[in-house]
Protein backbone atom coordinates (compact mmCIF):
# COMPACT_ATOMS: atom_id res chain seq x y z
CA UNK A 1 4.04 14.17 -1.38
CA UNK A 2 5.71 13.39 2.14
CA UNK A 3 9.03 11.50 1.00
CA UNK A 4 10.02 11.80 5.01
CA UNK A 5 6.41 10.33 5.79
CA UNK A 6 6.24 6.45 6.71
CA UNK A 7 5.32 3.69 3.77
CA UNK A 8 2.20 1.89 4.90
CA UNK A 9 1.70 -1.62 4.29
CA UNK A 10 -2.03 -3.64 4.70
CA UNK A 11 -1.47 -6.75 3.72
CA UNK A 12 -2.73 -9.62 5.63
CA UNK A 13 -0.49 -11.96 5.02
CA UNK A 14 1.64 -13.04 7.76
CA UNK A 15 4.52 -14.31 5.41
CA UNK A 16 4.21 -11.22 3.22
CA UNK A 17 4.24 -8.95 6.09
CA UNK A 18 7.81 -11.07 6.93
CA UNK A 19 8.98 -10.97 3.26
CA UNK A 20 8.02 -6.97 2.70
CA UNK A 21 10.11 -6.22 6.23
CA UNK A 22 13.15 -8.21 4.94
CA UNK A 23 13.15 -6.30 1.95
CA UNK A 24 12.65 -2.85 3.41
CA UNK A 25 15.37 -3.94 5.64
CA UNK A 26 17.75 -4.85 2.90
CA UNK A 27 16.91 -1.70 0.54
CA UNK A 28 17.68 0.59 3.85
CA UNK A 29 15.38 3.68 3.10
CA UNK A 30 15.35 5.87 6.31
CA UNK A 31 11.41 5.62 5.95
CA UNK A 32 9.03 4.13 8.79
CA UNK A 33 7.34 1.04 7.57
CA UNK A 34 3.98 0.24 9.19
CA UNK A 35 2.12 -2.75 8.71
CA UNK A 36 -1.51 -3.61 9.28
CA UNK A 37 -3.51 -6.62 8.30
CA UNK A 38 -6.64 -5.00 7.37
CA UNK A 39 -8.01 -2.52 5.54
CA UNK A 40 -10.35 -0.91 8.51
CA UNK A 41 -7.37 -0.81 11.31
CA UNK A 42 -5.60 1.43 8.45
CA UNK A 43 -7.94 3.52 7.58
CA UNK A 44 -8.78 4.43 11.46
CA UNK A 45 -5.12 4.86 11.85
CA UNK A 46 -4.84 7.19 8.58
CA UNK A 47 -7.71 9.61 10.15
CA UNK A 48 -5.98 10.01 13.48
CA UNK A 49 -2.34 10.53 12.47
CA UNK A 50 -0.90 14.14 11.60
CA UNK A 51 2.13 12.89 9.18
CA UNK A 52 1.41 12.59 5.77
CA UNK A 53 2.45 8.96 4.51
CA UNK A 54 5.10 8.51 1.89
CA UNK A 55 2.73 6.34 0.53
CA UNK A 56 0.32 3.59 0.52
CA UNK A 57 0.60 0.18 -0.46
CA UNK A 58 -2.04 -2.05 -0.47
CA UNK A 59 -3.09 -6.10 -0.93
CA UNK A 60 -6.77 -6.17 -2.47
CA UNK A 61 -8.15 -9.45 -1.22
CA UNK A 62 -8.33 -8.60 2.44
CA UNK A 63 -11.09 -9.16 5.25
CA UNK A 64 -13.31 -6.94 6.92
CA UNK A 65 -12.29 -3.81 4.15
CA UNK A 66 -11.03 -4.76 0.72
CA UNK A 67 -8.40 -2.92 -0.86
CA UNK A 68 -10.81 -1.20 -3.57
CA UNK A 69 -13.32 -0.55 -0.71
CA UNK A 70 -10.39 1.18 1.20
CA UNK A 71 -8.94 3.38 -1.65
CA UNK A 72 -12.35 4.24 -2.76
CA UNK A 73 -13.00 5.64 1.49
CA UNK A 74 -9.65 7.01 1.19
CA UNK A 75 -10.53 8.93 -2.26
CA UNK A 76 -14.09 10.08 -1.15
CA UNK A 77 -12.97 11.59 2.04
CA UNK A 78 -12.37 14.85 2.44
CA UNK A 79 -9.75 14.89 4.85
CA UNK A 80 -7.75 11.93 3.86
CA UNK A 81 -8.28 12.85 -0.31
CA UNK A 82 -6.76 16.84 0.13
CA UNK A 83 -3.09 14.93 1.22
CA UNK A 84 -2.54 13.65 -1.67
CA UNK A 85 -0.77 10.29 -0.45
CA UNK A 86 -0.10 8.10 -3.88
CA UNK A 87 -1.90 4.62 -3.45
CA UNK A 88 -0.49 1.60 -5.14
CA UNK A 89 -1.91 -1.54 -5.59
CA UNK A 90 0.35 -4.91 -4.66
CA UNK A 91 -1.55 -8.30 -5.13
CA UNK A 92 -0.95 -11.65 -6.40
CA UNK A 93 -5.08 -11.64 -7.72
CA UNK A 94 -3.93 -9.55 -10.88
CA UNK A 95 -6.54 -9.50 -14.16
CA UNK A 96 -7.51 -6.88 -16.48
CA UNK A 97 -10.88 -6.08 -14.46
CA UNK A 98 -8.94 -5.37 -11.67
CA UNK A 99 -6.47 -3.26 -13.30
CA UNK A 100 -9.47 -1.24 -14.22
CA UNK A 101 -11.03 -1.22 -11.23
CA UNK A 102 -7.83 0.29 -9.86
CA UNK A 103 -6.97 3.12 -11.99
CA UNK A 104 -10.61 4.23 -11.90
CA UNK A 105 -10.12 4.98 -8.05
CA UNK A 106 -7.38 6.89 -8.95
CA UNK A 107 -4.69 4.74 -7.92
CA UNK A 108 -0.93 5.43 -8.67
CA UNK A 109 -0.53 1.98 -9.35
CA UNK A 110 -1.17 -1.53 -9.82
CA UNK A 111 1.92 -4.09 -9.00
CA UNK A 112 2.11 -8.26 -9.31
CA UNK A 113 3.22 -9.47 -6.01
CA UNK A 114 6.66 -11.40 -7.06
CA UNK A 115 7.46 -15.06 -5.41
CA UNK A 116 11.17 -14.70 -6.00
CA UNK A 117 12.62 -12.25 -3.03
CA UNK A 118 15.17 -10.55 -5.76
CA UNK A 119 12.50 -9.68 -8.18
CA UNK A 120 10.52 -8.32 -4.82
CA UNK A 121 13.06 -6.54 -3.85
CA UNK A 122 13.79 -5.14 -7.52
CA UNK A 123 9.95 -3.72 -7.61
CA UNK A 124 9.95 -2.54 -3.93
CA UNK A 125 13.24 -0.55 -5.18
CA UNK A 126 11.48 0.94 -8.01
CA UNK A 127 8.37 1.60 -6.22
CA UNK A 128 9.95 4.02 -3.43
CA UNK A 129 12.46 5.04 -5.82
């Protein structure tokens, strides 16, 4: 694991993406935070970078490439799979299916999106902690 190595972010969102920033602003972690709003711009951008990512996190109801669909390219490939970069799960769609359907792509983990910024901030905390 790349602690150094940027957090990346896909959620599509815009107001999310504003929310997540404001936190990682407000935690102050020397880590790069990238953003993108789907799952396909990621995953080109995760086979032509050299850094290893801190780590991954990820909406699941997305266009163009879900959030399964993209951890499940992400596991099967060769050359993304071999560096190791942990994958969690961050959605407001949360049921046991999907819980499932997470862990059985290998996923590190599987988080409710929170409404309340404190309680975001509290899991975003724990998360890179």
């Amino acid at each position: 694991m790349n602690k150094s190595g940027p957090i990346i972010v896909i959620e599509d969102d815009d107001d999310d993406q504003l929310l997540l920033q404001l936190v990682f602003k407000k935690l102050g972690h020397p880590n790069k935070v990238i953003f993108f709003s789907d799952g396909e711009v990621a995953l080109d951008y995760l086979n032509q970078m050299h850094d290893v990512p801190f780590l991954i996190l990820s909406d699941i109801n997305m266009p163009k490439l879900d959030g399964f669909a993209l951890r499940n390219k992400i596991h099967t490939d060769s050359q993304l799979s071999i560096k190791c970069i942990p994958y969690l799960f961050f959605s407001t769609a949360a049921d046991q299916r999907m819980v499932v359907d997470a862990y059985s792509l290998s996923a590190q983990g599987f988080f409710i999106k929170q409404t309340n910024y404190k309680e975001l901030e509290e899991t975003m905390s724990i998360i890179i902690e």
